[in-house]
C-alpha atoms as a PDB file:
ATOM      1  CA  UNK A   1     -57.782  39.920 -71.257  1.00  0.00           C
ATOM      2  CA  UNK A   2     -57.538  37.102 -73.180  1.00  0.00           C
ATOM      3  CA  UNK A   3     -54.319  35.030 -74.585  1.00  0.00           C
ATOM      4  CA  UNK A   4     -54.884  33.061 -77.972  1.00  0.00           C
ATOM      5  CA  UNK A   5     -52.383  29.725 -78.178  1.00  0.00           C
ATOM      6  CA  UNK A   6     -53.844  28.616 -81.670  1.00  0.00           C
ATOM      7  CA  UNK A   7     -57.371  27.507 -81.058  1.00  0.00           C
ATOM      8  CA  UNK A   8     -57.797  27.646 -77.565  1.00  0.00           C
ATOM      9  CA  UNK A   9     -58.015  30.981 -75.790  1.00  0.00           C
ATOM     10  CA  UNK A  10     -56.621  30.825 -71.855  1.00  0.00           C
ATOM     11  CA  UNK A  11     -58.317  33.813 -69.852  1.00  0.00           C
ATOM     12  CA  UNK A  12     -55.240  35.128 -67.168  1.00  0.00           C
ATOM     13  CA  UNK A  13     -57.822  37.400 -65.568  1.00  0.00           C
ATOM     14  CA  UNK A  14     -58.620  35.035 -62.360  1.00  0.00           C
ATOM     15  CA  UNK A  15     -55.129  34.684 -62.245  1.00  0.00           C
ATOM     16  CA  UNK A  16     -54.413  38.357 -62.368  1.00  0.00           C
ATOM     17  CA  UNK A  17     -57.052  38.555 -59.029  1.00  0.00           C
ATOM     18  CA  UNK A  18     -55.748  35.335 -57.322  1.00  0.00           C
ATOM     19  CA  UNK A  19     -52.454  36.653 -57.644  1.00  0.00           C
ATOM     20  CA  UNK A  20     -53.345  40.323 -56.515  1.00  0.00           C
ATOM     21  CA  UNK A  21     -55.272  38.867 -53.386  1.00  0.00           C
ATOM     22  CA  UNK A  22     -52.229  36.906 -52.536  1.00  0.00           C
ATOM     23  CA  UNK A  23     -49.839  40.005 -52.463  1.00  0.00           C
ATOM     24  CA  UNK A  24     -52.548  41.924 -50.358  1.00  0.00           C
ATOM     25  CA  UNK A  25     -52.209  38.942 -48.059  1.00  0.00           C
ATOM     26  CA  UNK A  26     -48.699  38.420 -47.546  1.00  0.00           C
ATOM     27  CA  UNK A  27     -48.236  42.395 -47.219  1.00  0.00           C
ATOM     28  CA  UNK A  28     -50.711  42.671 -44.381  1.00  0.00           C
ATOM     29  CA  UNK A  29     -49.555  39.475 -42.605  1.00  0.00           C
ATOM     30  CA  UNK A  30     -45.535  39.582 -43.063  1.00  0.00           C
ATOM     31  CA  UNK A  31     -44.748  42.651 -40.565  1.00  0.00           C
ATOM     32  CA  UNK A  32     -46.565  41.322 -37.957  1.00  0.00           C
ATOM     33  CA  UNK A  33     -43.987  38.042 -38.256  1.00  0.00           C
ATOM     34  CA  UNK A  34     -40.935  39.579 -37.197  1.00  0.00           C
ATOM     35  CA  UNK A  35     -38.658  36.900 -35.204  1.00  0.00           C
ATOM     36  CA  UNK A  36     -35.789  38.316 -33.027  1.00  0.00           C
ATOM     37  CA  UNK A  37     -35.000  40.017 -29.263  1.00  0.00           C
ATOM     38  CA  UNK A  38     -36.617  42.916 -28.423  1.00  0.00           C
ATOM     39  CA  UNK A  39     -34.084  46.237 -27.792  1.00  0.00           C
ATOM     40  CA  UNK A  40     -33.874  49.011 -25.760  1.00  0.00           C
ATOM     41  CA  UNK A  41     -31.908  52.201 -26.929  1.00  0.00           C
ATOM     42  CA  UNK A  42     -29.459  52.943 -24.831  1.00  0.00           C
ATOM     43  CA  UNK A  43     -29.598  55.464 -22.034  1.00  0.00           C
ATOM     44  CA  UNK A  44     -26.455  57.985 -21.643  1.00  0.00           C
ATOM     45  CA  UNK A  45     -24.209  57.718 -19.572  1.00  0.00           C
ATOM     46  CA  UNK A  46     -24.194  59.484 -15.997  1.00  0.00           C
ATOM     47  CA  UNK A  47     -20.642  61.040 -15.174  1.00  0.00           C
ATOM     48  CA  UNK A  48     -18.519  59.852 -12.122  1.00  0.00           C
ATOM     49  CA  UNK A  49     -20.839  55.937 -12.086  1.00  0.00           C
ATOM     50  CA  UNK A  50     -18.933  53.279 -13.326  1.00  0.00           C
ATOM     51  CA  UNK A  51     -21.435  50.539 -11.857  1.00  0.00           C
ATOM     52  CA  UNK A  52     -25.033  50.554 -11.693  1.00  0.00           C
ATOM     53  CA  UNK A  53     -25.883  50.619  -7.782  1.00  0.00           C
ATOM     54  CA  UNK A  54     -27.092  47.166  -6.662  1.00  0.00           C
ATOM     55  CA  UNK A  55     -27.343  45.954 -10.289  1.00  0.00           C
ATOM     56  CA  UNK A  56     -25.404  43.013 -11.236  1.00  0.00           C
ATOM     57  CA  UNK A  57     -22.374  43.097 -14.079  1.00  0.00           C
ATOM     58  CA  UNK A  58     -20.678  40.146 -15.088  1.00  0.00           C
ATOM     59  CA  UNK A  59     -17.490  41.317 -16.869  1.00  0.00           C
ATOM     60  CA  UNK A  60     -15.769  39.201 -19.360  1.00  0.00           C
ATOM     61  CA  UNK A  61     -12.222  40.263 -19.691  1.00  0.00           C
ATOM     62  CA  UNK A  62      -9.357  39.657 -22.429  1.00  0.00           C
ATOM     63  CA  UNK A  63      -8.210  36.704 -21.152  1.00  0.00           C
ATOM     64  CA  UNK A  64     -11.837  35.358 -21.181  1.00  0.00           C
ATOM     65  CA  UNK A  65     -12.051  34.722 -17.618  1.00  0.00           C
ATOM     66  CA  UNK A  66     -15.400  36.354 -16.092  1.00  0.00           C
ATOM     67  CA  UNK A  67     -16.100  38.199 -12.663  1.00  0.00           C
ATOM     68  CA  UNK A  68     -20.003  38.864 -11.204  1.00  0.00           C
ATOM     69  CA  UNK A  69     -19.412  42.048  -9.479  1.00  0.00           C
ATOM     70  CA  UNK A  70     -15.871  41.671  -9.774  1.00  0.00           C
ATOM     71  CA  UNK A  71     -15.807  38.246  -7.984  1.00  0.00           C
ATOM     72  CA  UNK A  72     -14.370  35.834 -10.171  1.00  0.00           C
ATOM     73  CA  UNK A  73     -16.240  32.848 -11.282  1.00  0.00           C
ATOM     74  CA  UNK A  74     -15.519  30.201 -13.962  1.00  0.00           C
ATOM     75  CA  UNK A  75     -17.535  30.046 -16.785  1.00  0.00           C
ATOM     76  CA  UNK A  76     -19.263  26.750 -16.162  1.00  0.00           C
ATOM     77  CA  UNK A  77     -20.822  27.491 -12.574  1.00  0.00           C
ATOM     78  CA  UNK A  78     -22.077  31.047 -14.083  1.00  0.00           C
ATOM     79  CA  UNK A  79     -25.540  29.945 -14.837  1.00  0.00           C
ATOM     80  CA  UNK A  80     -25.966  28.223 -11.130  1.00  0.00           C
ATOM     81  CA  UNK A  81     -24.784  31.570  -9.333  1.00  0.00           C
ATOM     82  CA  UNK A  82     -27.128  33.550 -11.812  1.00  0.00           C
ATOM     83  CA  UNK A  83     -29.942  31.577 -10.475  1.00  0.00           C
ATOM     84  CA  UNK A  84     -28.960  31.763  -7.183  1.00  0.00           C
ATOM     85  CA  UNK A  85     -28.950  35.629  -7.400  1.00  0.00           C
ATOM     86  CA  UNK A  86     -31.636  36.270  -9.110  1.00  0.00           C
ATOM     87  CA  UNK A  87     -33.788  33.712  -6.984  1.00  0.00           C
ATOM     88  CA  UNK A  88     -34.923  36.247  -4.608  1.00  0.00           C
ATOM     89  CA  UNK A  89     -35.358  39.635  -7.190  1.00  0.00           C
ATOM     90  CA  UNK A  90     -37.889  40.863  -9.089  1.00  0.00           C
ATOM     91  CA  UNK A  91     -35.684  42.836 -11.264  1.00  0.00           C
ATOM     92  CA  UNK A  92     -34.031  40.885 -13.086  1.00  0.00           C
ATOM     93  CA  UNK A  93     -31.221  43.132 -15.353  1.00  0.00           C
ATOM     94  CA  UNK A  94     -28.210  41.869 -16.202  1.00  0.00           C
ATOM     95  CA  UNK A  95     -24.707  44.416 -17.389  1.00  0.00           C
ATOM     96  CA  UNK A  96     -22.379  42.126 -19.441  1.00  0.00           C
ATOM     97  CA  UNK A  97     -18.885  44.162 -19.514  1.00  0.00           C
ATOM     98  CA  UNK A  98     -16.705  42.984 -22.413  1.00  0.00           C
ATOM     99  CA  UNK A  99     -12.857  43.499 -22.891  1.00  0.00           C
ATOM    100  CA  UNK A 100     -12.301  45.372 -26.250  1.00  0.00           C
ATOM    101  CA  UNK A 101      -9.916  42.749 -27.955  1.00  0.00           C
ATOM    102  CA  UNK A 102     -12.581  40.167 -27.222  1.00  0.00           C
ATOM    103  CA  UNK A 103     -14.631  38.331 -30.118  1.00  0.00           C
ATOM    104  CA  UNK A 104     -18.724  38.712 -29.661  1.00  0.00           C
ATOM    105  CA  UNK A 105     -18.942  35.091 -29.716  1.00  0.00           C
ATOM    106  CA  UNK A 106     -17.701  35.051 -25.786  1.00  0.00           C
ATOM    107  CA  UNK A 107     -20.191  37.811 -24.887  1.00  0.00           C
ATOM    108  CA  UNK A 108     -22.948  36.042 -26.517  1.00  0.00           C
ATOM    109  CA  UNK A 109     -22.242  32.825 -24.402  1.00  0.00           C
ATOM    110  CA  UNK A 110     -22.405  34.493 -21.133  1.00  0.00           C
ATOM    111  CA  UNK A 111     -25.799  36.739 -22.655  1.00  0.00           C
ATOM    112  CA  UNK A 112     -26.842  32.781 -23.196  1.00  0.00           C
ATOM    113  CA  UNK A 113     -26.126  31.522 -19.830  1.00  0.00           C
ATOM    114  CA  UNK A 114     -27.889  34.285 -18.843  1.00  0.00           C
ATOM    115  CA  UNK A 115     -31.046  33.432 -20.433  1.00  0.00           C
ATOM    116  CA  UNK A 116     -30.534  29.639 -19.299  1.00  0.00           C
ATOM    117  CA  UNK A 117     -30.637  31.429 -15.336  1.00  0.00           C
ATOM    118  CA  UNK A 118     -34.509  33.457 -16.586  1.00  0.00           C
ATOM    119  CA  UNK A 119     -32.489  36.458 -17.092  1.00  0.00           C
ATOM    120  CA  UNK A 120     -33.914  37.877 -20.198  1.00  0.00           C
ATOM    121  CA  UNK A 121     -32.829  41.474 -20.218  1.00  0.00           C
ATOM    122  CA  UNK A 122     -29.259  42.377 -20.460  1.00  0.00           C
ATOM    123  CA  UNK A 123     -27.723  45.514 -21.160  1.00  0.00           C
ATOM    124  CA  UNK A 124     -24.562  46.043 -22.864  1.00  0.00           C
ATOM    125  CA  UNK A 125     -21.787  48.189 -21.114  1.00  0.00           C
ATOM    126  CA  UNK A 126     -18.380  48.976 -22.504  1.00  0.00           C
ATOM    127  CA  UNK A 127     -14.839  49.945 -20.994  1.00  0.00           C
END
């Protein structure tokens, strides 16, 4: 396929196949780029547990004050008693419990302050 500007003829066909051979690329490498936290769905509730037995929940309630295992703690030694807990176990889950009223934004610090203490999987529980 050729294009005629006056005199001189410009042949788009090795564009055509460079271009085609750059879409094949970017479709076969783009899904295996995806960037964010890998999720679990979550499992249904059992009736008559409020807690998970021997698991720890740090619960954030309206007045943004926070408990570990209903022992309350202030927001800027959570990260050092996270470590210290999780020092000694080899499973390291953490339940955030969130008031209702409350903005994400304070659950997502205390999910970060988790991270900051190596605990990388948190699960989400609500009231």
């Amino acid at each position: 396929m050729a294009m005629s500007l006056g005199k001189a003829e410009i042949n788009v066909t090795p564009m055509i196949d460079v271009l085609l051979v750059l879409i094949i690329i970017f479709m076969v490498v783009i899904p295996h780029q995806s960037v964010g936290l890998p999720a679990e769905a979550p499992q249904a509730a059992v009736d008559g547990a409020s807690e998970p037995e021997g698991q720890i929940v740090v619960s954030v309630n309206q007045d943004r004050s926070i408990a570990v295992n209903q022992e309350p703690i202030t927001l800027d030694r959570l990260q050092a008693r996270l470590r210290v807990i999780f020092a000694a176990r080899a499973n390291k889950v953490i339940f955030v419990r969130g008031h209702q009223d409350l903005e994400y934004s304070a659950i997502a610090e205390v999910i970060d302050l988790a991270r900051g203490a190596e605990v990388f999987r948190v699960g989400l529980m609500t009231e």
